[in-house]
Protein backbone atom coordinates (compact mmCIF):
# COMPACT_ATOMS: atom_id res chain seq x y z
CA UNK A 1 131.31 126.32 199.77
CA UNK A 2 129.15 124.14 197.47
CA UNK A 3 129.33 123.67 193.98
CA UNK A 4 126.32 125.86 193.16
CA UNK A 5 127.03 128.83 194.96
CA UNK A 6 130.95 128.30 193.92
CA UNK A 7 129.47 128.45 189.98
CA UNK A 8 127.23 131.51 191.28
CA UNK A 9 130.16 133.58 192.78
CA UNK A 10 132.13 133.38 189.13
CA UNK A 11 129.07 133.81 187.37
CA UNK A 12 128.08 136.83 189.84
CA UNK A 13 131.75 138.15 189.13
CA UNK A 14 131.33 138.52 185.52
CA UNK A 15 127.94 139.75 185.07
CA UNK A 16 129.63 142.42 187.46
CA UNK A 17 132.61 143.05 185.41
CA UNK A 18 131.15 143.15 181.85
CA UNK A 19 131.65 146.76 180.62
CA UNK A 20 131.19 148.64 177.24
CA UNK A 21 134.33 149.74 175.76
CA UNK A 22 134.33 151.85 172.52
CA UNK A 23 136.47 150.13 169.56
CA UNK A 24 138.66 153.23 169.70
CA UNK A 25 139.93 151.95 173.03
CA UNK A 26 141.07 148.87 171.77
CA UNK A 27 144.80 147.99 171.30
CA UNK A 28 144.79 146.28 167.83
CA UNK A 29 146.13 142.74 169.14
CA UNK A 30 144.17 139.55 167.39
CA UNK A 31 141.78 137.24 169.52
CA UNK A 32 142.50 134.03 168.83
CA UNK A 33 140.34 132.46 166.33
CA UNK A 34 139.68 129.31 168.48
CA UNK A 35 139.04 131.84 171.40
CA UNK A 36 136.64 133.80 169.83
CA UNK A 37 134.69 130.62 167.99
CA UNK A 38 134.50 129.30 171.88
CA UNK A 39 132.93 132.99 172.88
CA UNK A 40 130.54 132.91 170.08
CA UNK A 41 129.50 129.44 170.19
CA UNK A 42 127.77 130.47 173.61
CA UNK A 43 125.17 131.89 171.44
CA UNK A 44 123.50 128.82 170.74
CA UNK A 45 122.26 128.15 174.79
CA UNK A 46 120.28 131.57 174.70
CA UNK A 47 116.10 130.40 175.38
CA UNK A 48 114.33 129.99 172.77
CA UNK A 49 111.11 129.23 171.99
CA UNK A 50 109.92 126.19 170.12
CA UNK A 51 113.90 126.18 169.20
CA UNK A 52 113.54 128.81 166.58
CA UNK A 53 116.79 129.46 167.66
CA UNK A 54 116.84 132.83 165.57
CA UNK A 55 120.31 134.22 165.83
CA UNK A 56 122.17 135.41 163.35
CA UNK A 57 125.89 136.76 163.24
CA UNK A 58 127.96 138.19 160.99
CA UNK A 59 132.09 138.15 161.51
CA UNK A 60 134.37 140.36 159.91
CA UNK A 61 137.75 140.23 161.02
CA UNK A 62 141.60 141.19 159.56
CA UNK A 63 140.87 142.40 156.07
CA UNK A 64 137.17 141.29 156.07
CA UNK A 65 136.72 144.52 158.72
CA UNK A 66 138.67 146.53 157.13
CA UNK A 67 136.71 146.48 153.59
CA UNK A 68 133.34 146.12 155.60
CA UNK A 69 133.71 148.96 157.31
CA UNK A 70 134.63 151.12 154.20
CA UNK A 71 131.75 149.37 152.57
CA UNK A 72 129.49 151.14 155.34
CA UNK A 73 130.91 154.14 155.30
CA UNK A 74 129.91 154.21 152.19
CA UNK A 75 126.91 153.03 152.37
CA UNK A 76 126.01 156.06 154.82
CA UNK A 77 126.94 158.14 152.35
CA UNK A 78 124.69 157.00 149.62
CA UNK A 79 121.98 156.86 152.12
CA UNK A 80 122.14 160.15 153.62
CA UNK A 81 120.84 163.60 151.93
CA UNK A 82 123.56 165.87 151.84
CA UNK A 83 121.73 168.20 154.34
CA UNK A 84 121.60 165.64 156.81
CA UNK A 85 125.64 164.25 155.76
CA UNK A 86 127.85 164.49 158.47
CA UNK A 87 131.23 163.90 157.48
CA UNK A 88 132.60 163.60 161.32
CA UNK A 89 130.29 160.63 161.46
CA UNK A 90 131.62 159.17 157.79
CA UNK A 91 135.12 159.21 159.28
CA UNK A 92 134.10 157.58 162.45
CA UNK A 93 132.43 154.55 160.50
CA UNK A 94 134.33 153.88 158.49
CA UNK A 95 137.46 153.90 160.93
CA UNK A 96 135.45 152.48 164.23
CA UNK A 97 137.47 148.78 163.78
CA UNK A 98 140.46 149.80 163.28
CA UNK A 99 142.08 148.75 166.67
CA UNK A 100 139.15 146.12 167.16
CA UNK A 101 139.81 142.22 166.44
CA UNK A 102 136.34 141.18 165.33
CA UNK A 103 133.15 142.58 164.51
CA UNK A 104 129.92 140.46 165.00
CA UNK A 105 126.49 142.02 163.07
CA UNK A 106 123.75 140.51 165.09
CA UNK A 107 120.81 140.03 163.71
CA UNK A 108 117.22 138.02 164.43
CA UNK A 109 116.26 135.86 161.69
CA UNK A 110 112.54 135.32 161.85
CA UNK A 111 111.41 131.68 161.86
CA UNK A 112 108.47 130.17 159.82
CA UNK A 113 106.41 129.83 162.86
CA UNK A 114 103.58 132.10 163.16
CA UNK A 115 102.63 131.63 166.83
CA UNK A 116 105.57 132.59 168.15
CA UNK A 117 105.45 136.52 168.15
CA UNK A 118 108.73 138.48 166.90
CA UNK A 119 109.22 140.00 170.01
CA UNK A 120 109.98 136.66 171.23
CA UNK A 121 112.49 136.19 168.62
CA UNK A 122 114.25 139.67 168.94
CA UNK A 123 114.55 138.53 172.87
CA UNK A 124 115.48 135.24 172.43
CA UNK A 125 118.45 137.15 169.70
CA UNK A 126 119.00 139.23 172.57
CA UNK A 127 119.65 136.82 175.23
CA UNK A 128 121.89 135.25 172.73
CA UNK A 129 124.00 138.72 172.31
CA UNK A 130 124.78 138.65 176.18
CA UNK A 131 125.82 134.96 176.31
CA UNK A 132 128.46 136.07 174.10
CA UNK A 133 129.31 139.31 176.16
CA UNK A 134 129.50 137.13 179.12
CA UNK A 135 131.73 135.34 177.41
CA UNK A 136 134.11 137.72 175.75
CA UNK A 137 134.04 139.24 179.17
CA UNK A 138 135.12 135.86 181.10
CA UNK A 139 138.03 135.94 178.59
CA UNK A 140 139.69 139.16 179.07
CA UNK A 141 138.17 140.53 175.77
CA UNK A 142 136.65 144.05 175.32
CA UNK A 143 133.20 144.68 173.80
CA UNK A 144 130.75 147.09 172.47
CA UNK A 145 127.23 146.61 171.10
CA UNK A 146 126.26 149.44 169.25
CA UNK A 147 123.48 150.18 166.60
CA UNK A 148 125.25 153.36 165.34
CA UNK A 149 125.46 154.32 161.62
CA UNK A 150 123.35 151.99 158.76
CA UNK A 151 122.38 149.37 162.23
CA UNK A 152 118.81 149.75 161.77
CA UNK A 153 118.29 151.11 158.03
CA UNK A 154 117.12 149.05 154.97
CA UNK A 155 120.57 149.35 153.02
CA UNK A 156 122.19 147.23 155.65
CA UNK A 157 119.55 144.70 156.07
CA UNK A 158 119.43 144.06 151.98
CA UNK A 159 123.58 144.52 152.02
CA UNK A 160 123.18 141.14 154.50
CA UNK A 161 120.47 139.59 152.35
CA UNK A 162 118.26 139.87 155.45
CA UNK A 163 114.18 139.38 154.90
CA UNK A 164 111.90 142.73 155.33
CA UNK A 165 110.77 140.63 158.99
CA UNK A 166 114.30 140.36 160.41
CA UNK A 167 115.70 142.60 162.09
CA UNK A 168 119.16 143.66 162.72
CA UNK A 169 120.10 143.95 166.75
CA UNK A 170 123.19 145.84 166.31
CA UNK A 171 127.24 145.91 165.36
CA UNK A 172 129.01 144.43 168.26
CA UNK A 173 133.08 145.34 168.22
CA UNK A 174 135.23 142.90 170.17
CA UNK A 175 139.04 143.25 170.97
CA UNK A 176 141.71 143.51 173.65
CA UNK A 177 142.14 146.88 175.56
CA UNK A 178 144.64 147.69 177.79
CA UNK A 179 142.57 150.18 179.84
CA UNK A 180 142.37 149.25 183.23
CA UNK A 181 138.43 148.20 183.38
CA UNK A 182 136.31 150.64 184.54
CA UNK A 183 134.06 150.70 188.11
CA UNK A 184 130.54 149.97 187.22
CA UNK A 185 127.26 151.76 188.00
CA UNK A 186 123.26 152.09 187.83
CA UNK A 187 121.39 155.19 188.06
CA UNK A 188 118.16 153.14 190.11
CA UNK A 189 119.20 150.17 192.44
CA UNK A 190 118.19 147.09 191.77
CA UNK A 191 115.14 147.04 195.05
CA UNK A 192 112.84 149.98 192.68
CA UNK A 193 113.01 147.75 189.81
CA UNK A 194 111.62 144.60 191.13
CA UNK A 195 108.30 144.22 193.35
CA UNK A 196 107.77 141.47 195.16
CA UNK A 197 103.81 140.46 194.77
């Protein structure tokens, strides 16, 4: 077996294994902090063009995640009519990381460069997101990008000191589980999504 289809087989195997798993079905146990800062550093080999290199993150972890996600809670509150108030969905924000070790806010920071469209930037943020998946992933650690609650509203954005053209890509948990990992599936193989021209 060569070197290159050796690399491809573990890469293959991960891309394969990555699942979701909700924060509630984490166990509570700590990632280490030079284990995670090795996950997320993958983030900064995503593409991008003319090296905007737009990604953003956010880490709250130990008390940090505790008061943030009271502080969002909260801010749902403020930010929701009372018709529309839910207070299922109050409890489940502001208790979503309690068994988690980390969460990451991603966001895309929009560079200075015109030309370069923001769709480019919110992929290039993107591709940056599942490096770090990959990663966590690779390392035993559970995941789950989500864009629940105050994700994509204003309060959020301003809470982060974000600009009106960035745009916040979602609340990604991280933590240990010890759930057996689930099999993996795709409602439309792989041969009706690609044509061959």
């Amino acid at each position: 077996m060569t070197q290159n289809t050796s690399n491809f087989e573990i890469l293959k195997s991960i891309v394969e294994s990555r699942r979701t798993l909700k924060p509630e079905a984490m166990n509570g146990k700590q990632i280490p902090a030079d284990i995670f800062e090795q996950v997320l550093g993958l983030a900064d080999w995503a593409p991008t063009h003319g090296r905007t290199e737009p990604w953003r993150f956010f880490v709250y972890t130990g008390e940090s995640l505790k008061a943030f996600c009271a502080t969002h809670a909260e801010m749902y509150k403020v930010n929701t009519s009372e018709e529309n108030f839910n207070p299922a969905t109050f409890e489940n924000i502001l208790h979503k990381g309690d068994l988690a070790s980390h969460l990451v806010i991603a966001a895309m920071k929009r560079g200075t460069n015109p030309k370069i469209p923001a769709i480019e930037e919110i992929a290039s943020s993107s591709a940056s997101i599942e490096n770090v998946l990959l990663g966590a992933a690779a390392q035993g650690i559970s995941a789950m990008w989500n864009t629940g609650g105050m994700a994509h509203k204003a309060a959020l954005k301003a809470y982060l000191h974000l600009e009106e053209e960035d745009h916040i890509l979602g609340l990604i948990y991280f933590g240990f589980s010890d759930e057996p990992v689930k099999e993996g599936k795709r409602n439309t193989p792989i041969s009706e999504k690609v044509k061959y021209l």
